[in-house]
Protein backbone atom coordinates (compact mmCIF):
# COMPACT_ATOMS: atom_id res chain seq x y z
CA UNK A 1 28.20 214.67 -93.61
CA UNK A 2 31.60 215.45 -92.94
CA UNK A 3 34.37 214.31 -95.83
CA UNK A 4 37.12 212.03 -94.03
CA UNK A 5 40.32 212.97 -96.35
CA UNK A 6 41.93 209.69 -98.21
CA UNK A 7 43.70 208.85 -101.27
CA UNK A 8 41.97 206.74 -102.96
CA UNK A 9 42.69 207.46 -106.64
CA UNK A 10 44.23 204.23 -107.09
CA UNK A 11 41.10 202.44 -106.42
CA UNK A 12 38.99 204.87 -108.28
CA UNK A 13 41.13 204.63 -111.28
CA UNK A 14 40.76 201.05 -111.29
CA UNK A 15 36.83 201.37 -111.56
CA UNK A 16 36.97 204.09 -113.94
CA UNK A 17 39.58 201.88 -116.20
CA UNK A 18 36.61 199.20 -115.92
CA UNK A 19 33.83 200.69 -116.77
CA UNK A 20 35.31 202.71 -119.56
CA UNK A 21 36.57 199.10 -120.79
CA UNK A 22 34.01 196.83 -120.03
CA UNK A 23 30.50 199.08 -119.89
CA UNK A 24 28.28 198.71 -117.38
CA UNK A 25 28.32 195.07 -117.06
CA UNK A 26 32.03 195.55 -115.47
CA UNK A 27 31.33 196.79 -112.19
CA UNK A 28 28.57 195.78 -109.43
CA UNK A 29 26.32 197.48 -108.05
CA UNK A 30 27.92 198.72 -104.95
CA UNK A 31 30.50 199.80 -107.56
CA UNK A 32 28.30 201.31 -109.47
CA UNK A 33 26.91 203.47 -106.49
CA UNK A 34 30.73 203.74 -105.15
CA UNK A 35 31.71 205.89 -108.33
CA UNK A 36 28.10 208.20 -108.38
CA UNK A 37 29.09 208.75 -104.73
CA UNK A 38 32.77 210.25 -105.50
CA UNK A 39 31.34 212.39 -107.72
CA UNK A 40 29.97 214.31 -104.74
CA UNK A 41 32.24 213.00 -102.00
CA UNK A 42 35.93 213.04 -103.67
CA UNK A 43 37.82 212.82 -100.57
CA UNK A 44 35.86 209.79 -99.43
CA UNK A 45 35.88 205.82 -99.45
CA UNK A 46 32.56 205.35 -100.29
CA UNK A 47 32.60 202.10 -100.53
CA UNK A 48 30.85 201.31 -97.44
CA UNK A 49 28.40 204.00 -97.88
CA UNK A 50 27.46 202.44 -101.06
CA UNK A 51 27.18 198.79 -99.60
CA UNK A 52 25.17 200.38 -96.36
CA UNK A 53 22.66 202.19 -99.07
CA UNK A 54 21.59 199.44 -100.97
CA UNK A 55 21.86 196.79 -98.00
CA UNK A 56 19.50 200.33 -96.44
CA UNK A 57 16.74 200.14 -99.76
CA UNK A 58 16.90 196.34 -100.28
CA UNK A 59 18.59 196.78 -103.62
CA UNK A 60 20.12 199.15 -106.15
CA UNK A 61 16.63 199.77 -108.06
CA UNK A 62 14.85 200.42 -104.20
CA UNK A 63 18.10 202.88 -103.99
CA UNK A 64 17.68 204.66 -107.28
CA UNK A 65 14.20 205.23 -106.61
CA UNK A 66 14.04 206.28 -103.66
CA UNK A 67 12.84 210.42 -102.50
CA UNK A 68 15.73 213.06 -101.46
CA UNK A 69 14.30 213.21 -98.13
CA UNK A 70 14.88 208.98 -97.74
CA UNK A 71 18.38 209.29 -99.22
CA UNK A 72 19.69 212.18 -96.97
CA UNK A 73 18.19 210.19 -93.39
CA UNK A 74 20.99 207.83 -94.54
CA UNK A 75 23.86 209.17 -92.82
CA UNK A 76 22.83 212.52 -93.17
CA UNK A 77 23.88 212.60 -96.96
CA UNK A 78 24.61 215.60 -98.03
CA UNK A 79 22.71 217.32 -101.35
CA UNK A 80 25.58 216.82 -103.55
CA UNK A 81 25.43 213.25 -102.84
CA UNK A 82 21.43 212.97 -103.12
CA UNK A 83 21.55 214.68 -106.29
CA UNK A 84 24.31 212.03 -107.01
CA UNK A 85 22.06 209.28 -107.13
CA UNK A 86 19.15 211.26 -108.19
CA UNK A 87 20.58 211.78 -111.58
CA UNK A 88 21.33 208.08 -112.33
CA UNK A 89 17.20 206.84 -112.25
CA UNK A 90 16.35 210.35 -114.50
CA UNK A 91 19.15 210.19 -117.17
CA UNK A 92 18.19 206.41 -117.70
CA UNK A 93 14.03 207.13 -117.55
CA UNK A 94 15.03 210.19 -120.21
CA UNK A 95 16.81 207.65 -122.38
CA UNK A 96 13.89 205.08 -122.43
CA UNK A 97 11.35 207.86 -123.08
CA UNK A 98 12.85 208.71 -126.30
CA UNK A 99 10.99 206.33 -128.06
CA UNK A 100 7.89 207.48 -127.11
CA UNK A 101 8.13 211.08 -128.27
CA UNK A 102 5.72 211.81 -130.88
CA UNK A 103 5.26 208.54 -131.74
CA UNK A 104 2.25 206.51 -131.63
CA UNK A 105 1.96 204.88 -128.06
CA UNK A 106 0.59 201.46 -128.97
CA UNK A 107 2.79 200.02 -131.67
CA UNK A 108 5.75 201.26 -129.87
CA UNK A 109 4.32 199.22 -126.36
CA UNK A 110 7.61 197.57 -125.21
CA UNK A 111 9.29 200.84 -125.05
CA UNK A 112 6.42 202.40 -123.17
CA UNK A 113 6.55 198.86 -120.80
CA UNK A 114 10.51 199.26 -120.23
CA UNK A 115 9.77 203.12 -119.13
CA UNK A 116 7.14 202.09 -117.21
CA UNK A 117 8.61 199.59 -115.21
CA UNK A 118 12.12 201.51 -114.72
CA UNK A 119 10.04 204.40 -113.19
CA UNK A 120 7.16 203.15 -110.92
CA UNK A 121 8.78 199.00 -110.19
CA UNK A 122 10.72 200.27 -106.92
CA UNK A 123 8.36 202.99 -105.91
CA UNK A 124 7.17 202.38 -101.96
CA UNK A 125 4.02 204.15 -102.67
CA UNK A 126 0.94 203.10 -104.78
CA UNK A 127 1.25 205.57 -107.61
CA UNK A 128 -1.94 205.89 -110.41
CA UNK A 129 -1.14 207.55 -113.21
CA UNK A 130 -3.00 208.44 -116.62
CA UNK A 131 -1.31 208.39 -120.24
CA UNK A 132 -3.52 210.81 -122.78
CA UNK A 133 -3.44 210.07 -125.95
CA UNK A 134 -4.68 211.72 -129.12
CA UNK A 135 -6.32 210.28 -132.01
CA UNK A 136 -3.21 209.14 -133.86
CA UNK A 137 -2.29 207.56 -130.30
CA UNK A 138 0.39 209.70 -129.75
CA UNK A 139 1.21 210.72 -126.02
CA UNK A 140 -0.53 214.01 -125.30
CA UNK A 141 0.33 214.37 -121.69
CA UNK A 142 1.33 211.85 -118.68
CA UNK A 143 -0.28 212.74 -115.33
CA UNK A 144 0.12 211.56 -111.71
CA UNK A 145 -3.47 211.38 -110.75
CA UNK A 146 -3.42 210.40 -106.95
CA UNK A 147 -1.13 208.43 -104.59
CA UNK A 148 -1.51 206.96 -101.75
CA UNK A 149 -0.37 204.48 -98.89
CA UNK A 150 1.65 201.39 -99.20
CA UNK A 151 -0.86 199.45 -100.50
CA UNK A 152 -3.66 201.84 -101.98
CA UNK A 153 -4.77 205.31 -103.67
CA UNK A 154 -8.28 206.58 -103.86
CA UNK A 155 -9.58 207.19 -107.64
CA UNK A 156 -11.90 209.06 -108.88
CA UNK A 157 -13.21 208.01 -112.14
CA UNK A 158 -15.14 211.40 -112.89
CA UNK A 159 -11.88 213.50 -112.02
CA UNK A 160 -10.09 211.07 -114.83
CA UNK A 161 -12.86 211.61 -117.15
CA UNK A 162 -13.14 215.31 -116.73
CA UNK A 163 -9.41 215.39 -117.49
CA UNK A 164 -9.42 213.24 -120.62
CA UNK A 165 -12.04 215.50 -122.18
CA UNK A 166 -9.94 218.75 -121.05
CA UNK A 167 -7.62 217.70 -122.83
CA UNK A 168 -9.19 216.64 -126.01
CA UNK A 169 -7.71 212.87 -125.70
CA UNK A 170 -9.10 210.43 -127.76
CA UNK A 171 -7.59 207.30 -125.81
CA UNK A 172 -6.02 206.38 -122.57
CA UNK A 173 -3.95 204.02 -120.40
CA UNK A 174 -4.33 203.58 -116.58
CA UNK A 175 -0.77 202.69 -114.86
CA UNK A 176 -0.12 202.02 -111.60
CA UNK A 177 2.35 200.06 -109.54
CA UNK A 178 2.20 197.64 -106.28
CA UNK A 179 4.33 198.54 -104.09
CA UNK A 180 4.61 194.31 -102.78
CA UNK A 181 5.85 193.66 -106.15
CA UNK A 182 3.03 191.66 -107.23
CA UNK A 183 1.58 192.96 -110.24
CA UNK A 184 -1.69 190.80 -110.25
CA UNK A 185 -4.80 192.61 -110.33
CA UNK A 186 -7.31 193.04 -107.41
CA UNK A 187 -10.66 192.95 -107.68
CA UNK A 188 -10.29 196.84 -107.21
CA UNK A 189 -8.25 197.13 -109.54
CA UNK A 190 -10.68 195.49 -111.69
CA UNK A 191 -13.61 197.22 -110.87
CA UNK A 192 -11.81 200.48 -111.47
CA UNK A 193 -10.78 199.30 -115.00
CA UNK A 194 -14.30 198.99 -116.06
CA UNK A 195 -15.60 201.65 -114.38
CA UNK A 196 -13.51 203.82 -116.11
CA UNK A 197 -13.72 202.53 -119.52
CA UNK A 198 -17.69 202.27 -119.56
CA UNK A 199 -18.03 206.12 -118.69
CA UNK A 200 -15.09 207.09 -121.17
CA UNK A 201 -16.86 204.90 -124.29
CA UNK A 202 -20.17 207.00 -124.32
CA UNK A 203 -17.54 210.21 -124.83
CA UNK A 204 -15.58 208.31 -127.71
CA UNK A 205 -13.07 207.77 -125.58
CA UNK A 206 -10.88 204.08 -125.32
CA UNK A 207 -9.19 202.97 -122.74
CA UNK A 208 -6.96 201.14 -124.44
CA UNK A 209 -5.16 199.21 -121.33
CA UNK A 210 -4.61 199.73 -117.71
CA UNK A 211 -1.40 198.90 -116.81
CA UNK A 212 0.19 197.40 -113.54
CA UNK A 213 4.05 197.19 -112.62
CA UNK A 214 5.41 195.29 -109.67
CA UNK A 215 9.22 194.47 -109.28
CA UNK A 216 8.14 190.86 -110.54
CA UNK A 217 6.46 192.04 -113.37
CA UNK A 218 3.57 193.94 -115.14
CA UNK A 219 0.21 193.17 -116.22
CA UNK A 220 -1.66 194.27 -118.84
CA UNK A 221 -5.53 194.19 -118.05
CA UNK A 222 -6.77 193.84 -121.75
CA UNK A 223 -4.71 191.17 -122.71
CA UNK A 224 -6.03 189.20 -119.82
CA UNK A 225 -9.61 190.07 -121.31
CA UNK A 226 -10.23 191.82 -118.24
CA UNK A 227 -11.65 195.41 -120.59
């Protein structure tokens, strides 16, 4: 994407001046994409491309979320400006992981329920994914187990199994998001729950939850007495 030379340091001062001032509560969203963008594009307005990429994703989470490969279609981004973006959704999903290092899992569950929705809410695939966690409920490992179409991934409740005892884990949560948003469970999703924790109990294993995130929402199988 070619640069178009402008001055526009007037403008760009004015945001900076604003956000340095007021925090992030000072600028909106386009703004907020605007002044990633010049960070990689300095001799740019980007104010339009910021408006045309989240008008593009539906939104600035859809946006922040989205692959390299759908951010450079957009008029033909260039890497710089990709990684621009990019860096936004992993600096703020390292800052909300924090609290979860070494710590135990369950007793720190709003933290683990922020970083869960600020990674997997806006994703267009159905992602499954399995926390390990050792005896003392402490994260052991977090693992992408399959993903699949817009509206569904094949499990395998023997592959998660397999895994949990590989790995010496003494608990577990299932995550996985819905791509429509909706975060209510299907009878699936149901099914799967069980499944899993009725082979994992005869191994001393708990699944303590399974876990799913939608932009409206999450819900929490257990505490709808669903395990």
């Amino acid at each position: 994407m070619a640069d178009a030379p402008m001055d526009g340091t007037g403008h760009r001062a004015r945001l900076r001046k604003r956000l340095i001032e007021g925090g992030h509560e000072a600028l909106l969203d386009h703004e907020l994409v605007e002044y990633l963008l010049t960070l990689a594009i300095p001799r740019r307005d980007t104010k339009p491309l910021a408006k045309k990429l989240i008008a593009e994703f539906g939104g600035l989470g859809p946006l922040l979320s989205a692959d390299a490969a759908a951010l450079a279609r957009v008029d033909k981004l260039s890497e710089g400006a990709v990684a621009a973006l990019m860096i936004a959704k992993a600096t703020a999903l390292r800052l909300l992981a924090d609290p979860l290092q070494d710590r135990p899992v369950l007793s720190n569950w709003q933290a683990l329920a922020d970083y869960l929705h600020a990674d997997m809410a806006h994703e267009p695939i159905e992602r499954v994914r399995v926390l390990h966690l050792d005896g003392k409920n402490v994260l052991i490992r977090d693992e992408l187990v399959t993903e699949g179409s817009i509206d569904q991934a094949a499990v395998y409740v023997r592959e998660i199994i397999r895994r949990a005892i590989d790995l010496h884990a003494s608990g577990m949560i299932l995550v996985h998001n819905h791509p429509s948003g909706d975060p209510s469970p299907s009878k699936a999703d149901i099914q799967l729950t069980r499944e899993v924790a009725e082979a994992a109990r005869p191994l001393g294993i708990t699944l303590h939850d399974h876990l799913i995130i939608g932009t409206r929402g999450q819900t929490s199988l257990r505490s709808q007495g669903l395990i």
